[in-house]
C-alpha atoms as a PDB file:
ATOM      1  CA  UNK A   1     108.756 106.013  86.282  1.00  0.00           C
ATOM      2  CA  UNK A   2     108.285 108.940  88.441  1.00  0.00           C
ATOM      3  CA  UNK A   3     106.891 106.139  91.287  1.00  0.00           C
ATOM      4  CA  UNK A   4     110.759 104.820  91.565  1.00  0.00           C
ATOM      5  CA  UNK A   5     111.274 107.681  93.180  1.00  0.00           C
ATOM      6  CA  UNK A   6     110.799 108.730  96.886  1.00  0.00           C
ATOM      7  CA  UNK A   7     108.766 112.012  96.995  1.00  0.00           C
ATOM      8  CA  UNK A   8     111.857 114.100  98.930  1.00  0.00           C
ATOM      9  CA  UNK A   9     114.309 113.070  95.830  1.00  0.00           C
ATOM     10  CA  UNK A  10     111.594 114.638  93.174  1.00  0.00           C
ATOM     11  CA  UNK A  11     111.915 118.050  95.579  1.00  0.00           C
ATOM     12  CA  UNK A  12     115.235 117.736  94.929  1.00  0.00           C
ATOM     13  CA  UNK A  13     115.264 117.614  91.042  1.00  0.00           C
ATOM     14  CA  UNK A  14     112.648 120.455  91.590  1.00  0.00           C
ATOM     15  CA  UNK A  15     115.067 122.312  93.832  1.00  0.00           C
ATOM     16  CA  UNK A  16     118.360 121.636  91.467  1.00  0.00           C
ATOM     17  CA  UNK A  17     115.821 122.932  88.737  1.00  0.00           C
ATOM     18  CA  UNK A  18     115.131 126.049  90.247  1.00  0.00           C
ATOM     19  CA  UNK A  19     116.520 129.105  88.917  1.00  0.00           C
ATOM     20  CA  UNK A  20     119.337 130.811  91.490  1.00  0.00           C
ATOM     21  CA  UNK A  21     117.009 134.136  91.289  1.00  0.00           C
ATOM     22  CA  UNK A  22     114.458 132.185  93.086  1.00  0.00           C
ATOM     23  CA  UNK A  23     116.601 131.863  95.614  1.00  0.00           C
ATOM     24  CA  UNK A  24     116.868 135.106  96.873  1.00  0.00           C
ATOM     25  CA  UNK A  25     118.021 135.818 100.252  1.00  0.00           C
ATOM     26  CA  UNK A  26     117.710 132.420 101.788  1.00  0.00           C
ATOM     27  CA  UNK A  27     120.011 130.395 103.274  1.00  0.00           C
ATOM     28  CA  UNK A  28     122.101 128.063 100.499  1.00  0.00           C
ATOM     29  CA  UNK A  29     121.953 124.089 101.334  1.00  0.00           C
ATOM     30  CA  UNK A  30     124.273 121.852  99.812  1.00  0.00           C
ATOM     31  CA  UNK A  31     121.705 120.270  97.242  1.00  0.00           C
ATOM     32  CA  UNK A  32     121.220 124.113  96.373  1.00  0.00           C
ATOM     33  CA  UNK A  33     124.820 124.865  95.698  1.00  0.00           C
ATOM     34  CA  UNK A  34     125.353 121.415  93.809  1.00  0.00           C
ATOM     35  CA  UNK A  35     122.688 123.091  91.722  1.00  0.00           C
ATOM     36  CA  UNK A  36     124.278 126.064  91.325  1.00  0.00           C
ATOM     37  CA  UNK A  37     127.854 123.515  90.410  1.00  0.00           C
ATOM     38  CA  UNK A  38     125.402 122.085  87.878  1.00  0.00           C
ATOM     39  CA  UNK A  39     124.253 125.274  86.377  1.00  0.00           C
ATOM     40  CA  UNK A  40     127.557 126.862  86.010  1.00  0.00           C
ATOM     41  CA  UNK A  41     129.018 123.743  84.379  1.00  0.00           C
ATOM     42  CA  UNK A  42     126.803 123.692  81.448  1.00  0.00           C
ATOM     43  CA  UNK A  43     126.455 127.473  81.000  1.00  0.00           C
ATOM     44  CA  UNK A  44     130.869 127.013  80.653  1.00  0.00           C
ATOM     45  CA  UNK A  45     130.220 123.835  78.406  1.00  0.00           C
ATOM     46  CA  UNK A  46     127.922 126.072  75.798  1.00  0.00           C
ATOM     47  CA  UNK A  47     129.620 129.203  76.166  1.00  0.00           C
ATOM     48  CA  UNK A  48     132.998 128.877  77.424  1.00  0.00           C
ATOM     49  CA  UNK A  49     135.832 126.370  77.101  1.00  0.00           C
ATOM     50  CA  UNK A  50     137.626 126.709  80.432  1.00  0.00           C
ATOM     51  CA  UNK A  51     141.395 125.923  80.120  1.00  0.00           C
ATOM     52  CA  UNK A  52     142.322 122.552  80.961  1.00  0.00           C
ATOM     53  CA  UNK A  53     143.478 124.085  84.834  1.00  0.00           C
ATOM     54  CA  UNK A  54     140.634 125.787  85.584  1.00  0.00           C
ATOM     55  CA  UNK A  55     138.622 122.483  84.390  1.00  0.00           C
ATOM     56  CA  UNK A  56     140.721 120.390  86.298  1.00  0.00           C
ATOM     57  CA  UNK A  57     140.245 122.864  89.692  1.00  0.00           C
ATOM     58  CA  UNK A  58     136.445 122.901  89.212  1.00  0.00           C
ATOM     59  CA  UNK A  59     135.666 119.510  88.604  1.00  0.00           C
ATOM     60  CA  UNK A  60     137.810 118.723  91.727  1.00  0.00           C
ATOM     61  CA  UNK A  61     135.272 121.370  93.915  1.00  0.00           C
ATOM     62  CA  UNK A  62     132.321 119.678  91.943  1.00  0.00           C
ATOM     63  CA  UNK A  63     133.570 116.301  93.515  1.00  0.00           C
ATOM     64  CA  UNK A  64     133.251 117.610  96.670  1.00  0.00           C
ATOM     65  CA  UNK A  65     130.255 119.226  96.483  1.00  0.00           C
ATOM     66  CA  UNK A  66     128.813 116.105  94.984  1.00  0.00           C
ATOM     67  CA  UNK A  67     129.861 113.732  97.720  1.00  0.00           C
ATOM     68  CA  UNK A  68     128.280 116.470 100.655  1.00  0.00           C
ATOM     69  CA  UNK A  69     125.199 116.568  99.212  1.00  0.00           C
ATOM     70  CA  UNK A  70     124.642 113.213  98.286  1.00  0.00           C
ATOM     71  CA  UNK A  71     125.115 112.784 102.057  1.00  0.00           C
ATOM     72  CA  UNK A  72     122.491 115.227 102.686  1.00  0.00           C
ATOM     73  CA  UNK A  73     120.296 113.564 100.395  1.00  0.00           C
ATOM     74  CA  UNK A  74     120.872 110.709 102.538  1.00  0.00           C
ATOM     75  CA  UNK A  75     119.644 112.479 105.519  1.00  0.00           C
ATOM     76  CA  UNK A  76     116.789 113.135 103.778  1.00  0.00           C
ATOM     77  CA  UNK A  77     115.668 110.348 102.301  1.00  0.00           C
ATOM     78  CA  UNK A  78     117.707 107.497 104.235  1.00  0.00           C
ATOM     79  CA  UNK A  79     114.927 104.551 102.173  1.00  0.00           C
ATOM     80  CA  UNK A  80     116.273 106.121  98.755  1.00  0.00           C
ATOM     81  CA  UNK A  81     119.543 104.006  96.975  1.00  0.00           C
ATOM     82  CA  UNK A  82     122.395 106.167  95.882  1.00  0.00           C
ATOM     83  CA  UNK A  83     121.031 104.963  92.519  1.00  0.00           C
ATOM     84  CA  UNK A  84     118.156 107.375  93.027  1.00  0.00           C
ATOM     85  CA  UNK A  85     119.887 109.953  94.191  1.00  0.00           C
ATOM     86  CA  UNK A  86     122.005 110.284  91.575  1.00  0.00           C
ATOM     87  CA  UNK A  87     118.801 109.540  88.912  1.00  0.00           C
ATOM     88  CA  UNK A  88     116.942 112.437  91.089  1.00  0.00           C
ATOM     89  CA  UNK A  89     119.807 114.569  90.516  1.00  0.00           C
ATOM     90  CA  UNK A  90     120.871 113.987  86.804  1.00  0.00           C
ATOM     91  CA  UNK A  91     116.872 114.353  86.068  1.00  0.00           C
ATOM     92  CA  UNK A  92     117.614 118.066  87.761  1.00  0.00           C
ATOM     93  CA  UNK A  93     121.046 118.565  85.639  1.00  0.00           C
ATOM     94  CA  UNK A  94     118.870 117.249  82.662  1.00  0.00           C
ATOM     95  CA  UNK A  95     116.394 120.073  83.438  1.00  0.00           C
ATOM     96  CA  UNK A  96     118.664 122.967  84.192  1.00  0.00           C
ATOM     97  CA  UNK A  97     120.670 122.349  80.666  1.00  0.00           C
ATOM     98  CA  UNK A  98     117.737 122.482  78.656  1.00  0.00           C
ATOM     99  CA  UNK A  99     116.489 125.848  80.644  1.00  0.00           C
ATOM    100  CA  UNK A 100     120.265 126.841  79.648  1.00  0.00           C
ATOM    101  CA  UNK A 101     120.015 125.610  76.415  1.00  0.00           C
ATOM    102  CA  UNK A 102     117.236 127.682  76.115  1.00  0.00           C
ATOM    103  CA  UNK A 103     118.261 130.439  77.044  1.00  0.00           C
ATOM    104  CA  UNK A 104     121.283 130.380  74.409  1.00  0.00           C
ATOM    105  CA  UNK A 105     119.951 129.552  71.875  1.00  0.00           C
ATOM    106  CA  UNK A 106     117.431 132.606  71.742  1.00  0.00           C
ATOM    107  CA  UNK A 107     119.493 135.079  73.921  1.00  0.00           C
ATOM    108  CA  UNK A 108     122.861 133.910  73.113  1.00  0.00           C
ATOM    109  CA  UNK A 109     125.956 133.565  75.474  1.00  0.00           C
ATOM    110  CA  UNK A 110     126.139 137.441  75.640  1.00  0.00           C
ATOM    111  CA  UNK A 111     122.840 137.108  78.363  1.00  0.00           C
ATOM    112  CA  UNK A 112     123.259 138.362  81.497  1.00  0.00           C
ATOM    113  CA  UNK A 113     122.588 135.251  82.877  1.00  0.00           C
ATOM    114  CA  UNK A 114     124.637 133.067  80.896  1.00  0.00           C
ATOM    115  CA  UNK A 115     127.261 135.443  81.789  1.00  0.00           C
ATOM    116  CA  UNK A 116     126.541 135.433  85.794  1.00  0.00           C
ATOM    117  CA  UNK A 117     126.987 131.625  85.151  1.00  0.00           C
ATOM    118  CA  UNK A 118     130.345 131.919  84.288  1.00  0.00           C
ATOM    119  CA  UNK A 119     131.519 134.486  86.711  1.00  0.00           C
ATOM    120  CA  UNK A 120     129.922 131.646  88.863  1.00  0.00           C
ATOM    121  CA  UNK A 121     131.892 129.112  86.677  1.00  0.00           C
ATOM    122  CA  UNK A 122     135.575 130.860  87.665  1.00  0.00           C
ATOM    123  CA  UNK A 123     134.792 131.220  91.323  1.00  0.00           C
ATOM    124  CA  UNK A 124     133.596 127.851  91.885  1.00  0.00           C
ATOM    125  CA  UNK A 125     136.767 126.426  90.110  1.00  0.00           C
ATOM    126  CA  UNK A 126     139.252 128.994  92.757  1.00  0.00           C
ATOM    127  CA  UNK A 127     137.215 127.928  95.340  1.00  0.00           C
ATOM    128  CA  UNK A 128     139.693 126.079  98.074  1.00  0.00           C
ATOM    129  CA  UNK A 129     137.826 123.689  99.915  1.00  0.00           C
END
């Protein structure tokens, strides 16, 4: 399975996999940032049930943020399909929500990292792009 994929897409579902800690002080791409979209959306799905505005406001920011880095991916990988870009990242949103998953289900929503997810969760959704 893993040979459908063009080796810059499975850096990709490494990178949306990626914790944001590992991060650190570098400079945020797009893909990165989707990731961070992706990781703040299930941490709100578990843990908090955003009011049907604030839903409405982020999913219209995750649009956008899907469409720029699906460009970039693109860019990147110009012989991949949009197919495989958007396997490459739902394989990386697959990973992230079971690290999430993970971590409520022995930690519980009161983490401080589920909780920096949705402070992450709010300000993505008042975001005005």
């Amino acid at each position: 399975m893993l040979k459908h994929f063009p080796a810059g897409l499975l850096l990709t579902c490494g990178m949306l996999a990626a914790s944001s800690s590992a991060i650190g002080q570098q400079k945020l791409d797009i893909v990165q940032i989707m990731g961070q979209f992706i990781q703040a959306k299930h941490a709100a799905g578990k843990c908090l049930p955003p009011d049907p505005d604030t839903l409405r406001r982020f999913a219209s920011n995750f649009r956008i943020v899907t469409i720029r880095a699906t460009e970039e991916m693109r860019k990147r990988n110009p012989s991949a399909s949009e197919q495989q870009i958007a396997e490459a990242f739902q394989k990386g949103a697959d990973a992230v929500g079971k690290q999430i998953d993970g971590v409520v289900s022995s930690s519980g929503c009161a983490d401080p990292r589920i909780q920096d997810l949705l402070k992450r969760f709010e300000i993505q959704a008042n975001l005005k792009f």
